[in-house]
N, C-alpha and C. Protein backbone atom coordinates (compact mmCIF):
# COMPACT_ATOMS: atom_id res chain seq x y z
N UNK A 1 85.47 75.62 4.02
CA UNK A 1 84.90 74.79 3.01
C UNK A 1 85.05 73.33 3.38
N UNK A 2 86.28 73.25 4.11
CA UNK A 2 86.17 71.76 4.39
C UNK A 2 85.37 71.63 5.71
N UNK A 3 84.78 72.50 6.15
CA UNK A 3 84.02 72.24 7.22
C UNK A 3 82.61 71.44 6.51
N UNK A 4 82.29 72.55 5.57
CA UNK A 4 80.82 72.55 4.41
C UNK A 4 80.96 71.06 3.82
N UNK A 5 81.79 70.82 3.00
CA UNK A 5 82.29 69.14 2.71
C UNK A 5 82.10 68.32 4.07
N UNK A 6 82.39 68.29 4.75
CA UNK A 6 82.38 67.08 6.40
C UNK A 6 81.08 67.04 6.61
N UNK A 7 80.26 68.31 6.56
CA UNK A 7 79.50 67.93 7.09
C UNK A 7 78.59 67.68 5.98
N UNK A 8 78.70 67.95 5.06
CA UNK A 8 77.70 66.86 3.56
C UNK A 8 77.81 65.60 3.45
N UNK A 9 79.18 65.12 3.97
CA UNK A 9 79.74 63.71 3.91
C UNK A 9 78.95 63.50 4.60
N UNK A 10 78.88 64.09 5.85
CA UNK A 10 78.32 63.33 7.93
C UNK A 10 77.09 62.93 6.81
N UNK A 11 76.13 63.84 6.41
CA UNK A 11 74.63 63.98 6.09
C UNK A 11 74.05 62.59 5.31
N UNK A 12 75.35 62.85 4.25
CA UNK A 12 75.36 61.66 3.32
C UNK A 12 75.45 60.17 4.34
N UNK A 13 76.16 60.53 4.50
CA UNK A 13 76.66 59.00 5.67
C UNK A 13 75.38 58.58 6.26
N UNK A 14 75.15 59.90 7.03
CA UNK A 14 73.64 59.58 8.05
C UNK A 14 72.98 59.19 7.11
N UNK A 15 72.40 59.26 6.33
CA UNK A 15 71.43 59.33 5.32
C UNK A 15 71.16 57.90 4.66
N UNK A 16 72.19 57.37 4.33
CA UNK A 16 72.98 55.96 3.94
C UNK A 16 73.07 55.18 5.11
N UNK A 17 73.39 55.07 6.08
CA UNK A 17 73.10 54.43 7.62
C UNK A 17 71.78 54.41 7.43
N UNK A 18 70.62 55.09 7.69
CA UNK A 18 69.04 55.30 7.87
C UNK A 18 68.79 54.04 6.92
N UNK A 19 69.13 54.35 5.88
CA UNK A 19 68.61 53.58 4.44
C UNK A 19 68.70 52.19 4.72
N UNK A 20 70.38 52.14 4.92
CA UNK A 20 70.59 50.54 5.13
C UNK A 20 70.23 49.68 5.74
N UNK A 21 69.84 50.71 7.49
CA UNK A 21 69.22 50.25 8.69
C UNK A 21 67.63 49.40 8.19
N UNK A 22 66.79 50.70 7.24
CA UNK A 22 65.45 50.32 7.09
C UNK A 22 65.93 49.09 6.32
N UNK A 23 65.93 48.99 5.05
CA UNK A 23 65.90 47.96 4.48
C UNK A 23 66.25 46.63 5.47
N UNK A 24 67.53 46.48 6.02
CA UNK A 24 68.26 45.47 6.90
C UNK A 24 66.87 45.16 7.61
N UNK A 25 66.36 46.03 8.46
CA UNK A 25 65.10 45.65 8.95
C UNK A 25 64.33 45.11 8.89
N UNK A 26 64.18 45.61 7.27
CA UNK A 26 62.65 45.16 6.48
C UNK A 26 63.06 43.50 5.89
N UNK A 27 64.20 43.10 5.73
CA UNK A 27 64.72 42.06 5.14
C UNK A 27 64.48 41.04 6.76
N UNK A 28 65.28 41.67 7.45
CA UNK A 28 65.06 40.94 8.79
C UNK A 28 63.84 40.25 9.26
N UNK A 29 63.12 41.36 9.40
CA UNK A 29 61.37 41.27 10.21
C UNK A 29 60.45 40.13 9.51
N UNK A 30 60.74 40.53 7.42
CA UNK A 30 59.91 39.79 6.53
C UNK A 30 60.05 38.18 6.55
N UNK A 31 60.00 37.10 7.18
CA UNK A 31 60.07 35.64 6.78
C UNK A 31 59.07 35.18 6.38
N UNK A 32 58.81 34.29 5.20
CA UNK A 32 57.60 33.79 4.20
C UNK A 32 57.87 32.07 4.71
N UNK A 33 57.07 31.69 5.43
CA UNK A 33 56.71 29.88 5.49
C UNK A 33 55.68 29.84 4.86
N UNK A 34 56.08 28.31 4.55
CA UNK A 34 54.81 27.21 3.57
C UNK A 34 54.69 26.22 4.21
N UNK A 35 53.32 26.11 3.95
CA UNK A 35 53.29 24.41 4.68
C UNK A 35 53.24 23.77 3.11
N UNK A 36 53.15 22.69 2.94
CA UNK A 36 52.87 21.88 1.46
C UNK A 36 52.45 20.63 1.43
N UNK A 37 51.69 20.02 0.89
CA UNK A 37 51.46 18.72 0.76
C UNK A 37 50.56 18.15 0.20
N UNK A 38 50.21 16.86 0.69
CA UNK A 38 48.75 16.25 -0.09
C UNK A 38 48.31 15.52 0.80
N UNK A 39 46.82 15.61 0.13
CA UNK A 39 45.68 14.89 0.61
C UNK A 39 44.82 13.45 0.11
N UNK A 40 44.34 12.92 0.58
CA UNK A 40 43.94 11.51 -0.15
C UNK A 40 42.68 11.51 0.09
N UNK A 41 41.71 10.63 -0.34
CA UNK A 41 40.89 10.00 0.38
C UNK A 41 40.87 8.43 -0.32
N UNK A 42 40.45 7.55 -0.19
CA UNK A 42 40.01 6.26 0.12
C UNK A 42 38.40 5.90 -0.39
N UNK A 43 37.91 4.94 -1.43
CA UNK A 43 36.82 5.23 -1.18
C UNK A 43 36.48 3.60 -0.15
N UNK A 44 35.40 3.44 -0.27
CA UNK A 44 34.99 2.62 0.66
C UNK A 44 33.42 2.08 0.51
N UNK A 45 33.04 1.30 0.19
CA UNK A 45 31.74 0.43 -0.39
C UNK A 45 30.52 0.92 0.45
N UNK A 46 31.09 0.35 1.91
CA UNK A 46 30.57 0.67 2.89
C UNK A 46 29.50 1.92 3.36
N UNK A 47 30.21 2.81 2.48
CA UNK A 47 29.63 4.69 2.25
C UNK A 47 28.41 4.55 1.80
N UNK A 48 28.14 3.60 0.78
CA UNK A 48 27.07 3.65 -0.02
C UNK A 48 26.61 2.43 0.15
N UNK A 49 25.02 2.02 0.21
CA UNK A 49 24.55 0.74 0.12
C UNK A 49 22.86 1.06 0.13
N UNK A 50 22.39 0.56 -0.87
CA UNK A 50 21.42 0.13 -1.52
C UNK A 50 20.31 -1.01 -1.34
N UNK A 51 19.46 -1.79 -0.84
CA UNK A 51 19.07 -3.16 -0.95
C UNK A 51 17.43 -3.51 -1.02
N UNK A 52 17.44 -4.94 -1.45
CA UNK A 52 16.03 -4.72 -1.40
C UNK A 52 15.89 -5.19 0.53
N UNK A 53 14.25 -4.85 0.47
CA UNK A 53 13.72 -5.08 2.14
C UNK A 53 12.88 -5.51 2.03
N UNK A 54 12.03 -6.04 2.50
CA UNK A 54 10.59 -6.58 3.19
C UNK A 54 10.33 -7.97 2.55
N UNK A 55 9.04 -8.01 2.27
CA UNK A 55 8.14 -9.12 1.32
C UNK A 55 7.94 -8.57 0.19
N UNK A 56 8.00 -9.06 -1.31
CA UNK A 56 7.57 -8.44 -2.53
C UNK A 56 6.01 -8.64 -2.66
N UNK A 57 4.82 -8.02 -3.04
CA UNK A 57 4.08 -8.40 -3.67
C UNK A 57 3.67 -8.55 -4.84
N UNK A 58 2.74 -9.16 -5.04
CA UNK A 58 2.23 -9.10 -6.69
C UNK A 58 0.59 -9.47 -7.26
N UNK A 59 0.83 -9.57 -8.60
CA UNK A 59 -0.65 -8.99 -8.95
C UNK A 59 -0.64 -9.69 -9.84
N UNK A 60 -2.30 -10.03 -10.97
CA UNK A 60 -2.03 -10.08 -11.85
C UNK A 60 -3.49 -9.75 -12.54
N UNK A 61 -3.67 -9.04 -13.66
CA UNK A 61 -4.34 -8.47 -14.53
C UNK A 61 -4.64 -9.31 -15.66
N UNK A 62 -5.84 -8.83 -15.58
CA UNK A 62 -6.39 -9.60 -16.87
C UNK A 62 -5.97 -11.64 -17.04
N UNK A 63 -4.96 -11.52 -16.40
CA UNK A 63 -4.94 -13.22 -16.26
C UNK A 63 -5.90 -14.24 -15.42
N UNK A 64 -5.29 -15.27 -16.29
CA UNK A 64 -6.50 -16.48 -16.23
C UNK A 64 -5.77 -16.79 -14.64
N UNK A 65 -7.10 -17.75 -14.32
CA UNK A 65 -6.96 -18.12 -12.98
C UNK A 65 -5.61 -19.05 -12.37
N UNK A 66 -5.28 -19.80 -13.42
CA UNK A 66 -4.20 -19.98 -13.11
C UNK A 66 -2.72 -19.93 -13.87
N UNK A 67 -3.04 -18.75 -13.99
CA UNK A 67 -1.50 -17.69 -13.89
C UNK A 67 -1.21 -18.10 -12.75
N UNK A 68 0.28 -17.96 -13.08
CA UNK A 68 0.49 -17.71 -11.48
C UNK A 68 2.35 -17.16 -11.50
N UNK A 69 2.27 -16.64 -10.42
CA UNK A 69 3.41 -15.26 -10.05
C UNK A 69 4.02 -15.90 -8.80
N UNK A 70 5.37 -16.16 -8.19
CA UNK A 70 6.10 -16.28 -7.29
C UNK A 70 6.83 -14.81 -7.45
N UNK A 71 7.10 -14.04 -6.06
CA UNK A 71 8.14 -13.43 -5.99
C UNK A 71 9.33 -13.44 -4.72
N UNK A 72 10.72 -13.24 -4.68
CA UNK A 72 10.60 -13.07 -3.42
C UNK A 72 12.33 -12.75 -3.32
N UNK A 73 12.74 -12.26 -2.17
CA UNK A 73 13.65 -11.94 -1.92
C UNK A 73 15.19 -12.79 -1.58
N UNK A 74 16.30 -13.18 -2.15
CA UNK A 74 16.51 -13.83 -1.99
C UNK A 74 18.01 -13.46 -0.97
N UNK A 75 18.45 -12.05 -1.07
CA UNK A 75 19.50 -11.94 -0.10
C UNK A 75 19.13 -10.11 -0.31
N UNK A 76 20.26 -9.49 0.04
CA UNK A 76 20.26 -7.89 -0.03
C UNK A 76 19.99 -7.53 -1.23
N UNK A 77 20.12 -8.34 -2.12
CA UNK A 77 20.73 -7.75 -3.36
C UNK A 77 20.35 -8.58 -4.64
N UNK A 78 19.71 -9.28 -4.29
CA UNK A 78 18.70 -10.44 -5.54
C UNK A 78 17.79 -10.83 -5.05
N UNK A 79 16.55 -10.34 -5.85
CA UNK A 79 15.29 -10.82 -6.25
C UNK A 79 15.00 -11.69 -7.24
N UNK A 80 14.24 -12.29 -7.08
CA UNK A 80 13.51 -13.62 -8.26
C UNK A 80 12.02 -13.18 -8.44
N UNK A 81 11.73 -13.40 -9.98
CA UNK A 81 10.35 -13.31 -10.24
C UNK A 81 10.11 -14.60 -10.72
N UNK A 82 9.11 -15.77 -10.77
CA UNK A 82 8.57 -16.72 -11.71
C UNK A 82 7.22 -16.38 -12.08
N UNK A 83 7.10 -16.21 -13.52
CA UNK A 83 5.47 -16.24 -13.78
C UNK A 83 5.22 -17.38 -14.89
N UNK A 84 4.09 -18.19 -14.47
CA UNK A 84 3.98 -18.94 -15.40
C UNK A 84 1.81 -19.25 -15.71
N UNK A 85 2.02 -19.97 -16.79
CA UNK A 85 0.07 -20.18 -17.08
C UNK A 85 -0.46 -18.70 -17.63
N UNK A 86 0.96 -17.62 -18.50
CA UNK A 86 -0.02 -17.05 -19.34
C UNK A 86 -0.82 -17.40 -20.20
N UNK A 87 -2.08 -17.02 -20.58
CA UNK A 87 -2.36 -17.54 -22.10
C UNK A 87 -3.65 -17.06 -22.66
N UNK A 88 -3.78 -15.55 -22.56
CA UNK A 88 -4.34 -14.74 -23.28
C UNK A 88 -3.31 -13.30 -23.53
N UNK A 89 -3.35 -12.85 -24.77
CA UNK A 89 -2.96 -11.86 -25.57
C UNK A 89 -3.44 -10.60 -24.12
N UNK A 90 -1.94 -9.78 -23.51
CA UNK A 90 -2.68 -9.02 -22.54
C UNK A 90 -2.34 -9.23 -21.17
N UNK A 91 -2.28 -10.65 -21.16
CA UNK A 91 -2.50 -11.22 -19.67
C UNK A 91 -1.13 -10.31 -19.15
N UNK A 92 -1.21 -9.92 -17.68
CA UNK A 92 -0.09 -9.33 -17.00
C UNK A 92 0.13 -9.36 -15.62
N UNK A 93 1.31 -10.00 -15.31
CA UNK A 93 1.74 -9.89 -13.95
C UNK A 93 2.83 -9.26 -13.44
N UNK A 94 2.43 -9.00 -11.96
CA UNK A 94 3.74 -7.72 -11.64
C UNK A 94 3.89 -7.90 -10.16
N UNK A 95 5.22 -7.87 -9.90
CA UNK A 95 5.91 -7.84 -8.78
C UNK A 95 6.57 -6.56 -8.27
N UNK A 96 5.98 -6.32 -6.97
CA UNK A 96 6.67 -4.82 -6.38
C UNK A 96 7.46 -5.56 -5.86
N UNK A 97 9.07 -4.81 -5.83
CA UNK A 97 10.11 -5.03 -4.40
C UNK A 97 10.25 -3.54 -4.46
N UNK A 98 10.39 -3.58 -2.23
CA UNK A 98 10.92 -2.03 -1.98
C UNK A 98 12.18 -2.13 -2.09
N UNK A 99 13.02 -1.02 -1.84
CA UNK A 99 14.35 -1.24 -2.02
C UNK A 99 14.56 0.20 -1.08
N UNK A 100 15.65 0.41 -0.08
CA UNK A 100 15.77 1.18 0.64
C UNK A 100 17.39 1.66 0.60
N UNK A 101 17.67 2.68 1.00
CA UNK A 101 18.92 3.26 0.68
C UNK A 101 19.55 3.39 1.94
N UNK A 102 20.21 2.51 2.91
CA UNK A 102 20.31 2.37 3.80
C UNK A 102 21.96 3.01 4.01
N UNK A 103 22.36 3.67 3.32
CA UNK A 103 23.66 4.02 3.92
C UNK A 103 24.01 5.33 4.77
N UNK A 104 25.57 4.71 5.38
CA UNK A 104 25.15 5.14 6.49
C UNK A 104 25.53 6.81 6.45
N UNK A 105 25.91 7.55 5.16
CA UNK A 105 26.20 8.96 5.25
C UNK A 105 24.62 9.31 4.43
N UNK A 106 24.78 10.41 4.02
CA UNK A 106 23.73 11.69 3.63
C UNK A 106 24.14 11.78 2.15
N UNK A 107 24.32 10.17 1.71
CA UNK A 107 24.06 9.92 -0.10
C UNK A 107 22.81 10.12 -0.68
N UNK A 108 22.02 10.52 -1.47
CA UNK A 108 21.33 10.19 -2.17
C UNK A 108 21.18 9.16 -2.98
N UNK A 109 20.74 8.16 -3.90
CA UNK A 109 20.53 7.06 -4.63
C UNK A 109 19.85 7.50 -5.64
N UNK A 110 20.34 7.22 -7.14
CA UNK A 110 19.68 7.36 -7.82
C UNK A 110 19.53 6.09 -8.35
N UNK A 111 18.19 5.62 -8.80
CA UNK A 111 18.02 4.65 -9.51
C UNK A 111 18.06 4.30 -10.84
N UNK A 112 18.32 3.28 -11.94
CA UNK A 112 18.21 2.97 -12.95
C UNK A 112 18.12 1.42 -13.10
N UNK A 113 17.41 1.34 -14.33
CA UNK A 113 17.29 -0.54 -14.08
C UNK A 113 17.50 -0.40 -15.95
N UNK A 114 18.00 -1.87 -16.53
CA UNK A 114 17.90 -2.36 -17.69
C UNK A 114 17.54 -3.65 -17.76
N UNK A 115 16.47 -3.94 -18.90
CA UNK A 115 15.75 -5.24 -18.73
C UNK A 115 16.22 -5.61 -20.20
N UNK A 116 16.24 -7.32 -19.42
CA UNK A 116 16.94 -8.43 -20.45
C UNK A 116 16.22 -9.27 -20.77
N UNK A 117 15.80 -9.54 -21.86
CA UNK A 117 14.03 -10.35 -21.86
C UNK A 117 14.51 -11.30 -23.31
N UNK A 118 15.24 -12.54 -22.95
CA UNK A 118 15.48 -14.03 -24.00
C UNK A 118 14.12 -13.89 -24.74
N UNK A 119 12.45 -13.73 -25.19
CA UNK A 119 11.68 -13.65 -25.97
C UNK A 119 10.79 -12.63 -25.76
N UNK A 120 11.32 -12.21 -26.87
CA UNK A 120 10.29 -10.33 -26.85
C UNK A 120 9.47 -10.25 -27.96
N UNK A 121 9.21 -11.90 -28.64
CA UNK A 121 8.20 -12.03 -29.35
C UNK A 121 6.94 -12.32 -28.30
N UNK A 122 7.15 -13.26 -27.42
CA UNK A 122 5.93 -13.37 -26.85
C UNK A 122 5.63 -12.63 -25.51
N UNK A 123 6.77 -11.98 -24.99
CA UNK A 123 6.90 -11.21 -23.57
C UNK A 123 7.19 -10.11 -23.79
N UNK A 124 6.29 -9.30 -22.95
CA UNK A 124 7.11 -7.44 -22.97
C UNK A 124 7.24 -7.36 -21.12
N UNK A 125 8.81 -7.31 -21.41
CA UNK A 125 8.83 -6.92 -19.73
C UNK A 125 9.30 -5.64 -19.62
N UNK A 126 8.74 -4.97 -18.52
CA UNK A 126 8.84 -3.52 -17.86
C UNK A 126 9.11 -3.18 -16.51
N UNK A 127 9.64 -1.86 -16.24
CA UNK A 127 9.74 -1.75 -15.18
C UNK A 127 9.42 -0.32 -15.06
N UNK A 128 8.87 -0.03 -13.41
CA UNK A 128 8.74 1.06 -13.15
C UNK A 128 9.18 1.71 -11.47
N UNK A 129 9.81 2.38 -11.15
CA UNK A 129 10.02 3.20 -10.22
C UNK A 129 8.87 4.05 -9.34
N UNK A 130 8.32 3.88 -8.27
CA UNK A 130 7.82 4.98 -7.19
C UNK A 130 8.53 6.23 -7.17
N UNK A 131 9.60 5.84 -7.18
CA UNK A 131 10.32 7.12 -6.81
C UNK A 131 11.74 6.87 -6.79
N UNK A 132 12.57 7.55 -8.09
CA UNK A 132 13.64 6.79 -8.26
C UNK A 132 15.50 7.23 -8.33
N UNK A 133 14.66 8.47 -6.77
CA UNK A 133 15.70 9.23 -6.34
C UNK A 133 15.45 8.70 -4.93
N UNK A 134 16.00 8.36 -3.97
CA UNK A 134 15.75 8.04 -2.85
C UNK A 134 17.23 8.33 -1.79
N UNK A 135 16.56 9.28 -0.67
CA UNK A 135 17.92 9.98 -0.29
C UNK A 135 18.25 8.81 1.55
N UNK A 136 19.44 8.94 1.63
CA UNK A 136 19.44 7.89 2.81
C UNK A 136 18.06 7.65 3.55
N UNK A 137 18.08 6.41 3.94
CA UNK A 137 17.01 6.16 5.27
C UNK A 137 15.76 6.30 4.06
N UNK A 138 15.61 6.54 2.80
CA UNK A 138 14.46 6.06 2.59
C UNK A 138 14.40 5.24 1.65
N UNK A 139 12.66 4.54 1.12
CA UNK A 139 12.42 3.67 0.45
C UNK A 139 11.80 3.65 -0.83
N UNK A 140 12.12 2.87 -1.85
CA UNK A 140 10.76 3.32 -3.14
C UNK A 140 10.43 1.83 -3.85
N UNK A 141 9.37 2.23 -4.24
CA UNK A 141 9.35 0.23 -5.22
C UNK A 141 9.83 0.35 -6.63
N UNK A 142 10.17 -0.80 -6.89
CA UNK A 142 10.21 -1.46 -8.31
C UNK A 142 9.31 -2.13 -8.95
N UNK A 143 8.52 -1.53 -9.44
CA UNK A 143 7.47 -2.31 -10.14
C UNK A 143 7.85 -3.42 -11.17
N UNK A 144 8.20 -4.91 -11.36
CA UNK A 144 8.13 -5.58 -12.56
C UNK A 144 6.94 -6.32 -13.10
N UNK A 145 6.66 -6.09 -14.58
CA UNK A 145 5.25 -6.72 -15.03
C UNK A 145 5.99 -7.29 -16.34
N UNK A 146 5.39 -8.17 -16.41
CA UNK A 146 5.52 -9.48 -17.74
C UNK A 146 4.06 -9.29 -18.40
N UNK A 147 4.01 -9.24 -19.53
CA UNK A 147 2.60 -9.04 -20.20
C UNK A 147 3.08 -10.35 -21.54
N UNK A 148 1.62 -11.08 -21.76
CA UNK A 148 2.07 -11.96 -22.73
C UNK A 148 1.48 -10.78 -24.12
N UNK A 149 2.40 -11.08 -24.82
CA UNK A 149 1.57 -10.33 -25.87
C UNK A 149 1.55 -10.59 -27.08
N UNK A 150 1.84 -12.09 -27.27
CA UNK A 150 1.32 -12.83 -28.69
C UNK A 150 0.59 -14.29 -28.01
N UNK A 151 -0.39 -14.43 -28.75
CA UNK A 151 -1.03 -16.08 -28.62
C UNK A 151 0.20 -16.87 -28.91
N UNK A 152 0.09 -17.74 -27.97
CA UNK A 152 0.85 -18.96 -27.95
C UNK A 152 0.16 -20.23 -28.75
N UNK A 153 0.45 -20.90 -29.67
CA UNK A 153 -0.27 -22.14 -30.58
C UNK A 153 -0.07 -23.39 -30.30
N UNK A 154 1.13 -23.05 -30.58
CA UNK A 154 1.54 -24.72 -31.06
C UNK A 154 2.97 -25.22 -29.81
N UNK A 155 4.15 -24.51 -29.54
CA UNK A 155 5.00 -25.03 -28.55
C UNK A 155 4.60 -23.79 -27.41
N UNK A 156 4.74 -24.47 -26.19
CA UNK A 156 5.07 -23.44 -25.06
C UNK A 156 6.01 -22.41 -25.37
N UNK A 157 6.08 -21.26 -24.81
CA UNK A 157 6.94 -20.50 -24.63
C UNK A 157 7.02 -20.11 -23.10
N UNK A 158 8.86 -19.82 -23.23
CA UNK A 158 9.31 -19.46 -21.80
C UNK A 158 10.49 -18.12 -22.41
N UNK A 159 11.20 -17.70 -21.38
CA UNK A 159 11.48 -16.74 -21.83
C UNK A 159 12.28 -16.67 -20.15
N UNK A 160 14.09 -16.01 -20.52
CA UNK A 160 14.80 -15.52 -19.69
C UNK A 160 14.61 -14.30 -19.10
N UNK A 161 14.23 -13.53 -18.23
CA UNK A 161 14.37 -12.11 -17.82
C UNK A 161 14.95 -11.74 -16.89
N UNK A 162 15.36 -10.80 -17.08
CA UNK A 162 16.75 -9.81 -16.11
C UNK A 162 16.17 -8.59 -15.80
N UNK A 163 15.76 -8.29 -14.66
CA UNK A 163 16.06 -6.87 -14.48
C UNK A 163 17.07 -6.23 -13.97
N UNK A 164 17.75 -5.27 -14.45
CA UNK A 164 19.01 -5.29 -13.57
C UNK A 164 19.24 -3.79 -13.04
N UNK A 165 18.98 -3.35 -11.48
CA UNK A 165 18.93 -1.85 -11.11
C UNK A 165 20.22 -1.55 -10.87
N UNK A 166 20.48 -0.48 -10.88
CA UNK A 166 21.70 0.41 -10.92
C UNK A 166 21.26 1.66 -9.82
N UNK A 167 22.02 1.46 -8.72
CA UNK A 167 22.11 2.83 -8.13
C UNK A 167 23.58 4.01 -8.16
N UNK A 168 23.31 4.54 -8.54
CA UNK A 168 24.35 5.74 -8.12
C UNK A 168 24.20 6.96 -7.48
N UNK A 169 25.72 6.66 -6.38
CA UNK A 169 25.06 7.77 -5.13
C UNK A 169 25.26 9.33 -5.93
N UNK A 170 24.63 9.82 -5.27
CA UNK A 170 24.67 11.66 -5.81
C UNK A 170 24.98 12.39 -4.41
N UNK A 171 26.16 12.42 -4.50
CA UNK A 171 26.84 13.60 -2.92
C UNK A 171 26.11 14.69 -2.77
């Protein structure tokens, strides 16, 4: 019987050795690394850029002969309109500038403008877009028109205007 006992012990033993071995193993073999950290970016002006280009032209409708319209470019990024000698109910002049989206990644441009007009009794100013998504490397106009649209009597009228465009890039 104590043979039958020894060797249940041995079995047990072996059995318990095996066990401990695997696990020890499995604890051994298993190592878990991390990397961790962070990332930044920076923005940078440069990414994005917008401007006007060329010569502006202009027009004028229904106005008397001497209306008259200056437009013109004055750096990347400001244009001037002068119109002056409206003086019929109607009369309208308009200045295209292109404006090109010259930056140097794969932005899109979206356009927006808000107009600021000191007398909107006697002036309606407007604006209009060609095309007023413009993706790098290309170009679209800005249409501005001044329309007089009350008779003038008794004092001149003049009148402040702003157009003011807004691009924002779309990644």
């Amino acid at each position: 019987m104590k043979n039958k006992q020894m060797k249940g012990l041995v079995i047990v033993l072996l059995l318990v050795a095996v066990l401990v071995l695997g696990v020890g193993y499995a604890v051994i073999t298993n190592v878990t690394l991390n990397v961790t950290g962070q990332a930044s970016a920076t923005t940078d002006d440069a990414n994005f850029d917008v401007m006007f280009v060329g010569t502006p032209s202009f027009n004028k409708t229904g106005a008397q002969a001497d209306a008259t319209i200056t437009a013109a470019i004055q750096d990347d990024y400001t244009a001037t309109i002068q119109v002056g000698g409206l003086k019929q109910v109607g009369d309208v002049v308009t200045a295209t500038y292109e404006v090109e989206n010259v930056s140097p990644e794969a932005i899109t441009a979206n356009l927006s403008a808000l107009v600021n007009n000191s007398n909107t009794e006697y002036f309606n100013v407007t604006y209009s877009f060609a095309n007023p998504s413009i993706a790098q490397g290309e170009t679209t106009t800005i249409t501005v028109s001044v329309q007089l649209i009350k008779v003038v009597v008794t004092t001149d009228q003049t009148a402040t205007i702003d157009v003011t465009i807004t691009a924002t890039p779309q990644g």
